[in-house]
PDB file of N, CA and C in Angstrom:
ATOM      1  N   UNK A   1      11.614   5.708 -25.004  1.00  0.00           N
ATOM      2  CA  UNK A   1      11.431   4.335 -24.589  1.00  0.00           C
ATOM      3  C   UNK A   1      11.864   4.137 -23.136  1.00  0.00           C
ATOM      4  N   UNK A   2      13.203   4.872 -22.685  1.00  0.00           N
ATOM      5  CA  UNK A   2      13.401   4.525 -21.543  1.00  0.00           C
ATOM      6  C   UNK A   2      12.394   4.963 -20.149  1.00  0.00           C
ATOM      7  N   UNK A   3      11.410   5.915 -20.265  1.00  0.00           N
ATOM      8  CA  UNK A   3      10.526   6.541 -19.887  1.00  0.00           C
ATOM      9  C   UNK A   3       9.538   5.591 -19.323  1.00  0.00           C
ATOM     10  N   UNK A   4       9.549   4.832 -20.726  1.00  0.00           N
ATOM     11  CA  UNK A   4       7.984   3.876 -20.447  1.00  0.00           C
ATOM     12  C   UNK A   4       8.641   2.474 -19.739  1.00  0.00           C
ATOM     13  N   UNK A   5      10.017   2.447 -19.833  1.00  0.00           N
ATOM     14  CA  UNK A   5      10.560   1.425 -19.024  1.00  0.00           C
ATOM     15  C   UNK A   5      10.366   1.423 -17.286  1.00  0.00           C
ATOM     16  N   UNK A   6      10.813   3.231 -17.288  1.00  0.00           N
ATOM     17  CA  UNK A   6      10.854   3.771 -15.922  1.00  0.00           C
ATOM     18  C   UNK A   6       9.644   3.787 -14.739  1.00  0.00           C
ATOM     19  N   UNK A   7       8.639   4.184 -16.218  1.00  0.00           N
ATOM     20  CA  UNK A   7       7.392   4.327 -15.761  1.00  0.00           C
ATOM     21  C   UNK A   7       7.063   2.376 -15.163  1.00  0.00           C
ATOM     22  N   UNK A   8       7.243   1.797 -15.993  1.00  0.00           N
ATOM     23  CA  UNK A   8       6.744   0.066 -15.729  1.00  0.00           C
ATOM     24  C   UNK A   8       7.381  -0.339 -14.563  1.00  0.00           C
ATOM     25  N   UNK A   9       8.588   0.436 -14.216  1.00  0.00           N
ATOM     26  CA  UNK A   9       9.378  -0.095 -13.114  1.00  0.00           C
ATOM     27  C   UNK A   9       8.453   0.734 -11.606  1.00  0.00           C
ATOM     28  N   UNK A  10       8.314   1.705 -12.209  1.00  0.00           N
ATOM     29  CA  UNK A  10       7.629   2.536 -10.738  1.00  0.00           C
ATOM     30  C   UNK A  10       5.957   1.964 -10.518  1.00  0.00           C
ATOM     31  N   UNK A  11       5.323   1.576 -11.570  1.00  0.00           N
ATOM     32  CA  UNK A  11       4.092   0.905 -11.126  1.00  0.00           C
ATOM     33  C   UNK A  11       4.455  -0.544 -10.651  1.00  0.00           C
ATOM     34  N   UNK A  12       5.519  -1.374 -10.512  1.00  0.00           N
ATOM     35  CA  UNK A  12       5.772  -2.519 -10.166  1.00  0.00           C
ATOM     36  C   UNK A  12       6.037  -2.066  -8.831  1.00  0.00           C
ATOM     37  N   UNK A  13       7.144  -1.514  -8.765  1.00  0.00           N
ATOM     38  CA  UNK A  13       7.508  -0.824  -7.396  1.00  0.00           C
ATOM     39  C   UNK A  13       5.913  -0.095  -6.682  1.00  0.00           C
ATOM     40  N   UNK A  14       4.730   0.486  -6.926  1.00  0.00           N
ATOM     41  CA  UNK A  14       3.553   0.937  -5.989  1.00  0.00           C
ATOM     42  C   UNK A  14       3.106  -0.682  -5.799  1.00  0.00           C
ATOM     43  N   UNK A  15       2.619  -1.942  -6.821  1.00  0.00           N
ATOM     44  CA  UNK A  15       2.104  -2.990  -6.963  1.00  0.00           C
ATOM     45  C   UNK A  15       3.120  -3.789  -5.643  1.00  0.00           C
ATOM     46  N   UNK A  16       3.884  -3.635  -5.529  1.00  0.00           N
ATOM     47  CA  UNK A  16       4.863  -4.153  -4.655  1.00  0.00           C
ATOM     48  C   UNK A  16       4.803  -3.615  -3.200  1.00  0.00           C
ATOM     49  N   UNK A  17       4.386  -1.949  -3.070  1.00  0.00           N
ATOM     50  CA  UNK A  17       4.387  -1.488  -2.070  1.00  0.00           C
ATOM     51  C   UNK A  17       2.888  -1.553  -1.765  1.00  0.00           C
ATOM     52  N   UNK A  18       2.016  -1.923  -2.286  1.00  0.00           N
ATOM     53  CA  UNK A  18       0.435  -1.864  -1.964  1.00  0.00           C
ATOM     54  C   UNK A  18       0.411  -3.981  -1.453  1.00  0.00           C
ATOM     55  N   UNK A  19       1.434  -4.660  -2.026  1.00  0.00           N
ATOM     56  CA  UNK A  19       1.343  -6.008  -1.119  1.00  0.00           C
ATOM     57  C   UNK A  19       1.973  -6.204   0.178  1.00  0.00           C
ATOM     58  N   UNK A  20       2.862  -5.382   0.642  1.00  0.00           N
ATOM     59  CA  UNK A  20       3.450  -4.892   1.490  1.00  0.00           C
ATOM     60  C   UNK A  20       3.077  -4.094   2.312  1.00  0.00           C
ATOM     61  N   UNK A  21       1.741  -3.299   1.980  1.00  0.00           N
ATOM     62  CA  UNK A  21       1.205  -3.050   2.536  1.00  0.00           C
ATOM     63  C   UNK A  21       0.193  -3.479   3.619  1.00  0.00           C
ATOM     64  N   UNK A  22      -0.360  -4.660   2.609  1.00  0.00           N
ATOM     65  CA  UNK A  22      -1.407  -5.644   3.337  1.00  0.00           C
ATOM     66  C   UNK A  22      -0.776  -6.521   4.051  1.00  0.00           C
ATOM     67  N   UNK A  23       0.478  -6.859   3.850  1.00  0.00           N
ATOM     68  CA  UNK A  23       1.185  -8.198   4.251  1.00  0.00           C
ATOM     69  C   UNK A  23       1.258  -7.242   6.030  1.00  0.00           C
ATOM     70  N   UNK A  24       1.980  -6.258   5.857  1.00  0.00           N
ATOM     71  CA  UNK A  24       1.659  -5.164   6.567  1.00  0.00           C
ATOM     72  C   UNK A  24       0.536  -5.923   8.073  1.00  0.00           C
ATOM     73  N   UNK A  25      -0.382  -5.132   7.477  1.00  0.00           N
ATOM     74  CA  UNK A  25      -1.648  -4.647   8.325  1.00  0.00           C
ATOM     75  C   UNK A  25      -2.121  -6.295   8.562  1.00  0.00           C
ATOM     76  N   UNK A  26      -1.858  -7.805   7.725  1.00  0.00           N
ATOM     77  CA  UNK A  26      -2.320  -9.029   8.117  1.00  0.00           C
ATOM     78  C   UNK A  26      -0.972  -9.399   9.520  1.00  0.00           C
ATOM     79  N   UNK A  27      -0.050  -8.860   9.234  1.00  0.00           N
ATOM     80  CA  UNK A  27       1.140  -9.125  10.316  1.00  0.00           C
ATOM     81  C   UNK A  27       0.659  -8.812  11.473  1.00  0.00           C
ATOM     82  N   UNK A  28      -0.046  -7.513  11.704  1.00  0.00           N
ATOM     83  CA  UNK A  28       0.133  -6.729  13.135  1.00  0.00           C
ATOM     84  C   UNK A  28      -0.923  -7.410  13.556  1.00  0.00           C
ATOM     85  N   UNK A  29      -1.981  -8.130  12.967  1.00  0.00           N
ATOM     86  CA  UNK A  29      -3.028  -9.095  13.775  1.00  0.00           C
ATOM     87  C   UNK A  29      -2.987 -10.101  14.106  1.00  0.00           C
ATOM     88  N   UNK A  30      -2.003 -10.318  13.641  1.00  0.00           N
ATOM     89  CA  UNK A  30      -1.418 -12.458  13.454  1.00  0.00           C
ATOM     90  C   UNK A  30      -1.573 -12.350  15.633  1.00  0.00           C
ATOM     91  N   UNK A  31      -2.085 -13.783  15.784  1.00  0.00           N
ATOM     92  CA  UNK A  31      -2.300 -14.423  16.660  1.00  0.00           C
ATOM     93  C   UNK A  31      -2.870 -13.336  17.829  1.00  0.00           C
ATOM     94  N   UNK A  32      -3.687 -12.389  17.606  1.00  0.00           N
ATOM     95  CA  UNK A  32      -4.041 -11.540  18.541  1.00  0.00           C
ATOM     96  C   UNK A  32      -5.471 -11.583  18.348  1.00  0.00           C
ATOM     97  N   UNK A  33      -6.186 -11.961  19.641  1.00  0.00           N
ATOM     98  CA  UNK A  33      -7.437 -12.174  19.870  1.00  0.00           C
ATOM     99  C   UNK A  33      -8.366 -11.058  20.581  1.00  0.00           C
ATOM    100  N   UNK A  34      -9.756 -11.210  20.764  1.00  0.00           N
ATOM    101  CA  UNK A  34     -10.082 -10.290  21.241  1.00  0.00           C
ATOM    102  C   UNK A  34     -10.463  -8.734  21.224  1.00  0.00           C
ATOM    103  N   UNK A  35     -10.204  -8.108  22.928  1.00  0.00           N
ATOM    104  CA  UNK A  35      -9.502  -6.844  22.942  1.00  0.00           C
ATOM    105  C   UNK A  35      -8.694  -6.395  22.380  1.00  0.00           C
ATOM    106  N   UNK A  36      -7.479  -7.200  21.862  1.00  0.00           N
ATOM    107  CA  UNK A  36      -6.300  -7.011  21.620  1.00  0.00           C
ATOM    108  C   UNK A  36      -6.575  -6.651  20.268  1.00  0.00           C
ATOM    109  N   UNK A  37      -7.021  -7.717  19.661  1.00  0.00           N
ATOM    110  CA  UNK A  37      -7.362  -7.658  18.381  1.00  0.00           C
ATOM    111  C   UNK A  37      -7.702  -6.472  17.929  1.00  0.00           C
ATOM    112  N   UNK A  38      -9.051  -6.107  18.799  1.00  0.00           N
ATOM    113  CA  UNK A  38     -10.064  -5.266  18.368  1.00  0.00           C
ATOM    114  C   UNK A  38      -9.490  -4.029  18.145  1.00  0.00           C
ATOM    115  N   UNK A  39      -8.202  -3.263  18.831  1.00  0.00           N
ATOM    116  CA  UNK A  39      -7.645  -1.877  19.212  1.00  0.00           C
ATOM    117  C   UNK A  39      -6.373  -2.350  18.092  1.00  0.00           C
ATOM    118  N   UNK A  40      -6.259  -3.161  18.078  1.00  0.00           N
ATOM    119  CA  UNK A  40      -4.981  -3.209  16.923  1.00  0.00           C
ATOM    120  C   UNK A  40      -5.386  -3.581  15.443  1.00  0.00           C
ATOM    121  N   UNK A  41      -6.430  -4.094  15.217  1.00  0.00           N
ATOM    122  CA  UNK A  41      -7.377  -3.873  14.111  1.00  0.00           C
ATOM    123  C   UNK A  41      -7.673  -2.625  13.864  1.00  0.00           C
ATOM    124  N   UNK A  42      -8.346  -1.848  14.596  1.00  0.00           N
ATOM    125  CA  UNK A  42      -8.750  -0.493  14.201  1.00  0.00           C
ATOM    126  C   UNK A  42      -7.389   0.522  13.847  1.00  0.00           C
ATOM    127  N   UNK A  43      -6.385   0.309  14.760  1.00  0.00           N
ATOM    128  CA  UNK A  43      -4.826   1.342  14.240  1.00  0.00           C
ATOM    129  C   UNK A  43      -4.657   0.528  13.192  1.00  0.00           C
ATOM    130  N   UNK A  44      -3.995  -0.456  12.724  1.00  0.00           N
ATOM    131  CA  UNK A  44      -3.663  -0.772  10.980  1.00  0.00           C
ATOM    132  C   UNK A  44      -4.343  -0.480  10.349  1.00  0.00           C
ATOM    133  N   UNK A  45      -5.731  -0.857  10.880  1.00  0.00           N
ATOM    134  CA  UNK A  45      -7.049  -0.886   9.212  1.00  0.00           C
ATOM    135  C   UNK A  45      -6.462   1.302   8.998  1.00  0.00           C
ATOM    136  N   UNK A  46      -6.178   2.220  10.373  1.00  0.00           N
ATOM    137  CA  UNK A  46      -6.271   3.573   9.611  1.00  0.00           C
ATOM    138  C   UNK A  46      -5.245   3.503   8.848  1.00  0.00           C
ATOM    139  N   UNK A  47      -3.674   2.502   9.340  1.00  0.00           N
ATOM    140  CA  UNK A  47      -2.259   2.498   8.723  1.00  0.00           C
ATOM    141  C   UNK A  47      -2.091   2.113   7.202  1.00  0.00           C
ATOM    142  N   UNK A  48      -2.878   1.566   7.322  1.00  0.00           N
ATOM    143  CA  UNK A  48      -3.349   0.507   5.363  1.00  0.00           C
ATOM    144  C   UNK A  48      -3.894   1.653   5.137  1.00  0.00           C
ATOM    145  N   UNK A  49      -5.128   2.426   5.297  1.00  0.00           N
ATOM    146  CA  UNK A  49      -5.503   3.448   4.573  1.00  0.00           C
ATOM    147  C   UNK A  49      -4.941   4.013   4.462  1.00  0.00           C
ATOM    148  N   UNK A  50      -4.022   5.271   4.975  1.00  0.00           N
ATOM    149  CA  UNK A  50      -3.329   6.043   4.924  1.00  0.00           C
ATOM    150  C   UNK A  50      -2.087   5.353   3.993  1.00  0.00           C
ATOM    151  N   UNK A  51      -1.805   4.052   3.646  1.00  0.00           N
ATOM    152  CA  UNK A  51      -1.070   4.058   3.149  1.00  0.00           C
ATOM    153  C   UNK A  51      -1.211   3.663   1.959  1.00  0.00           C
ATOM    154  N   UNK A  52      -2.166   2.926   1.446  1.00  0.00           N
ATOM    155  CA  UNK A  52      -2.702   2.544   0.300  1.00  0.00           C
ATOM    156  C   UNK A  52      -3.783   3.845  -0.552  1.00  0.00           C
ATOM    157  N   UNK A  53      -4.104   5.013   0.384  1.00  0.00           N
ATOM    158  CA  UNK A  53      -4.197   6.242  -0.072  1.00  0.00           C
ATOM    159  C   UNK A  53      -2.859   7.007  -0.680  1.00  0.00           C
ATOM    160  N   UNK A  54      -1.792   6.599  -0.025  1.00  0.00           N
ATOM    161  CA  UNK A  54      -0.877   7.456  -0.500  1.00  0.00           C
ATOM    162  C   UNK A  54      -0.242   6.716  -2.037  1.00  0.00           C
ATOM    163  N   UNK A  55       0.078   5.806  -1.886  1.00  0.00           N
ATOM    164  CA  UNK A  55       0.185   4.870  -2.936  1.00  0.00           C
ATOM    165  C   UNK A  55      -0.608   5.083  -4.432  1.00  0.00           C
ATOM    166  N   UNK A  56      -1.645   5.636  -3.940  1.00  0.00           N
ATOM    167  CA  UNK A  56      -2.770   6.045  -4.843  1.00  0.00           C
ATOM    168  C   UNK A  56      -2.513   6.953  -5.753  1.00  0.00           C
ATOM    169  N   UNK A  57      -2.249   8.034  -5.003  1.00  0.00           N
ATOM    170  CA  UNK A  57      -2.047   9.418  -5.143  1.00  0.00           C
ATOM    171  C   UNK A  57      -0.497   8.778  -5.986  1.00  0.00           C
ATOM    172  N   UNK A  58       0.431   8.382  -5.458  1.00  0.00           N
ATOM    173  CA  UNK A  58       1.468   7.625  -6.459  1.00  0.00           C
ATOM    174  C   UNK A  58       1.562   7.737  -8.491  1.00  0.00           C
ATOM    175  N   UNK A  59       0.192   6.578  -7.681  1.00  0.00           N
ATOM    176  CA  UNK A  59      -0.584   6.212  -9.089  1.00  0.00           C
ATOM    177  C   UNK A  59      -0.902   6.901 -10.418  1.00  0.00           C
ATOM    178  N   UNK A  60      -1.777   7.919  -9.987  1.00  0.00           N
ATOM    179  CA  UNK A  60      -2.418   8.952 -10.306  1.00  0.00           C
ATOM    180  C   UNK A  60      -1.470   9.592 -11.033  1.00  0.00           C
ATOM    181  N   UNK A  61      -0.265  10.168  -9.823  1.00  0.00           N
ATOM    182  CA  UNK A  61       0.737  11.177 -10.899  1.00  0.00           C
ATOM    183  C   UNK A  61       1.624  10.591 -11.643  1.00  0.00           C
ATOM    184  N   UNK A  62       1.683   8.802 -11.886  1.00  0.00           N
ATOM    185  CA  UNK A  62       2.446   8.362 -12.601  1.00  0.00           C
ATOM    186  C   UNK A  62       1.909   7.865 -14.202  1.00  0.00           C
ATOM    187  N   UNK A  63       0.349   8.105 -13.990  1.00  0.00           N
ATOM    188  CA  UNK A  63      -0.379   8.087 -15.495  1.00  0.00           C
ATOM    189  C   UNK A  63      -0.168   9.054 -15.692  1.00  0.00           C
ATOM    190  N   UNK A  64      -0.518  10.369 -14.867  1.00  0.00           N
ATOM    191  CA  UNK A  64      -0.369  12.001 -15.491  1.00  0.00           C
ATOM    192  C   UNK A  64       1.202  11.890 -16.551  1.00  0.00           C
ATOM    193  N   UNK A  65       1.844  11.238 -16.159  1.00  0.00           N
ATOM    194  CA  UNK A  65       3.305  11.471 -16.583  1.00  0.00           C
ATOM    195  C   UNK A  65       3.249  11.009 -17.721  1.00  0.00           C
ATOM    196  N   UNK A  66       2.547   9.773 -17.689  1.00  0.00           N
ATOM    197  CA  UNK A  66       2.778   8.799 -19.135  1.00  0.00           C
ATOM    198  C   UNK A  66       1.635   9.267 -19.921  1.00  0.00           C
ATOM    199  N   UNK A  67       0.788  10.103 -19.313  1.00  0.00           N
ATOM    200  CA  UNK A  67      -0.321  10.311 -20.694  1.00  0.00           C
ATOM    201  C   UNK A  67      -0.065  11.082 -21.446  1.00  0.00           C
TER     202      UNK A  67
END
């Protein structure tokens, strides 16, 4: 039982780190127009991927565990 507790706590904890993620990548654009925008849009949008990929991969080995 404590397993499937552990497990519920670590998918809250990725669900938590995947809003944090976005909160993330909506931060680094806040009030930036433009040029500005445009070059700091393109580095987060790779930073969110790379990180909401990794998160993934998270995921993945935390069903492997519980299945």
């Amino acid at each position: 039982m404590a397993a499937i507790a552990s497990n519920s706590d670590k998918a809250r904890e990725l669900d938590e780190g995947t809003r944090a993620a976005w909160a993330a990548y909506s931060d680094s654009l806040r009030d930036l127009t433009g040029e500005e925008y445009e070059q700091a849009e393109r580095e987060s949008w790779s930073q969110l991927q790379t990180e909401l990929r990794r998160l993934e991969r998270r995921r993945r080995a935390l069903a492997q565990t519980a299945g």
